[in-house]
Protein backbone atom coordinates (compact mmCIF):
# COMPACT_ATOMS: atom_id res chain seq x y z
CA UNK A 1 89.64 83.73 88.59
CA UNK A 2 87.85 86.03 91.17
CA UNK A 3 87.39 89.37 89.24
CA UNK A 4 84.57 91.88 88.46
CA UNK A 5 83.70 92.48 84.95
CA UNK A 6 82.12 95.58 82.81
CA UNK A 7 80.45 94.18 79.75
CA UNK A 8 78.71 95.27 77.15
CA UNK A 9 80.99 98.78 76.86
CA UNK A 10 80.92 100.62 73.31
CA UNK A 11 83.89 99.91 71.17
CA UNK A 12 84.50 103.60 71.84
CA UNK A 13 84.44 103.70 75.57
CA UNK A 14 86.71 100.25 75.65
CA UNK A 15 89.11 102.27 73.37
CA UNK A 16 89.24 105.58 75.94
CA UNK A 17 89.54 103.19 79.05
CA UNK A 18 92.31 101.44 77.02
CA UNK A 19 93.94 104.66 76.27
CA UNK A 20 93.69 105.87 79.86
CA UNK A 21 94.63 102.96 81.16
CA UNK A 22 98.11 103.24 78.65
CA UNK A 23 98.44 106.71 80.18
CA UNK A 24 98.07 106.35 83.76
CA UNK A 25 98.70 102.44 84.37
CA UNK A 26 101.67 99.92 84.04
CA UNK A 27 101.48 98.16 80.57
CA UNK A 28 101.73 94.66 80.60
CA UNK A 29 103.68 92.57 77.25
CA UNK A 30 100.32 91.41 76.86
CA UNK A 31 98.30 93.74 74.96
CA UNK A 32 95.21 95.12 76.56
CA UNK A 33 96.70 94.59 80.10
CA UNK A 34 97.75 96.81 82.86
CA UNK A 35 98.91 96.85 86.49
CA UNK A 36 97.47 98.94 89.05
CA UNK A 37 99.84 99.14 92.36
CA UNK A 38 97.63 98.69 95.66
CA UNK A 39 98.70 101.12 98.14
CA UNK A 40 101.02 99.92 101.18
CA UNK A 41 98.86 100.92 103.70
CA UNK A 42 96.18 98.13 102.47
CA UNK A 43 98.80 95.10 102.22
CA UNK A 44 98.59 92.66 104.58
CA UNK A 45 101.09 91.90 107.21
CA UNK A 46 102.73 89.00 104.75
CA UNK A 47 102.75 91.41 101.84
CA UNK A 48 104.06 94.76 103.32
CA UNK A 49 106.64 92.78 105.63
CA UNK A 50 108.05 91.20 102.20
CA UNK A 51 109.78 94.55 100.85
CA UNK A 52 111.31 92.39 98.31
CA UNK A 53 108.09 91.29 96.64
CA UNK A 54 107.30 94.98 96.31
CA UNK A 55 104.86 96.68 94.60
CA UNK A 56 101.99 94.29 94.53
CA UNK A 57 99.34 95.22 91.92
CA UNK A 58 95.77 93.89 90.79
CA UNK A 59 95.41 93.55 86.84
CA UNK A 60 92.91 95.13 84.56
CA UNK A 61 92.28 93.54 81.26
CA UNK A 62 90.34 95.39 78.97
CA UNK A 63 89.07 93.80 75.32
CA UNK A 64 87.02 95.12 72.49
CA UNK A 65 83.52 95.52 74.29
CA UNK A 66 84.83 94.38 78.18
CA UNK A 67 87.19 95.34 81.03
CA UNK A 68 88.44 92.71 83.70
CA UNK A 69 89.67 93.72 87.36
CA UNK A 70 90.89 91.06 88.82
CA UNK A 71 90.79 90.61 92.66
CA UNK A 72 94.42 88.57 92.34
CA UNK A 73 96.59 90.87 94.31
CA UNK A 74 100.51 89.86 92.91
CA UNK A 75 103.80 91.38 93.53
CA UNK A 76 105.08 92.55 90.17
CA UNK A 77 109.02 91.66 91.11
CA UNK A 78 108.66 88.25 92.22
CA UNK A 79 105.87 86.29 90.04
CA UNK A 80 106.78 83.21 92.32
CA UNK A 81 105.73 85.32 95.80
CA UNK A 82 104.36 83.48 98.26
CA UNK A 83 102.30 86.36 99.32
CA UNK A 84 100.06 86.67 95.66
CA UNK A 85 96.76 85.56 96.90
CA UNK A 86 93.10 87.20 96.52
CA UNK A 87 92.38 90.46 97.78
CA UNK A 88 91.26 90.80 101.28
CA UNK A 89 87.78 93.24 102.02
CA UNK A 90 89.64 96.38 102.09
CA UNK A 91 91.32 95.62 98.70
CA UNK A 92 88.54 94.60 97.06
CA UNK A 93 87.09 98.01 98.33
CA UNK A 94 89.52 99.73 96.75
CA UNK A 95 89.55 97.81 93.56
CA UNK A 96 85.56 98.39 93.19
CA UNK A 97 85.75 101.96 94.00
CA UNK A 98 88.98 102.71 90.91
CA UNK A 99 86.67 101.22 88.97
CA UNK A 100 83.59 102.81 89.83
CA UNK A 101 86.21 106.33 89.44
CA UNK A 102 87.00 105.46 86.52
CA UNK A 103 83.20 104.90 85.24
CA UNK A 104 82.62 107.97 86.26
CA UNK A 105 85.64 110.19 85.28
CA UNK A 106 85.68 108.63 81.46
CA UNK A 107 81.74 108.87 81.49
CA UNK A 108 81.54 105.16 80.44
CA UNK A 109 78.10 104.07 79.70
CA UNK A 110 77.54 100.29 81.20
């Protein structure tokens, strides 16, 4: 799996990005796992044309002294969609700069 990780976080600072994360993300059944929606305008063709796969979101798994963002972009109504593949440059952009906000916002020390 292509995805960028934070180690080494505080137990305390894995907690408040788990918390935010429960606040202002899409919980997963899995705990410790949310879904971030990727804006339409950075779909690509395949994915935005597909208005039935709709939203497509990249996942963020966060663990006792870790957070994963995975650079999987997947449509969270159709698991099977043909148009879940890895993020292209401008997603990956965008995934590397929530997670840089959110670094900064929750003061996380890395």
């Amino acid at each position: 799996m292509r995805q960028f990780l934070i180690d080494e976080l505080s137990r305390q600072d894995a907690a408040r990005l788990d918390a935010h994360l429960k606040e202002h993300a899409e919980s997963s059944a899995v705990n410790g796992l949310y879904w971030v929606e990727i804006s339409r305008d950075l779909l690509d063709p395949g994915q935005y044309e597909t208005r039935n796969d709709h939203p497509f979101c990249f996942a963020i798994e966060v663990g006792e002294t870790w957070a994963k963002f995975e650079f999987l972009i997947r449509s969270r109504a159709n698991m099977r969609s043909p148009h879940t593949r890895y993020a292209n440059p401008a997603q990956q952009k965008f995934i590397m700069d929530f997670s840089a906000r959110l670094i900064r916002d929750l003061d996380l020390k890395t």
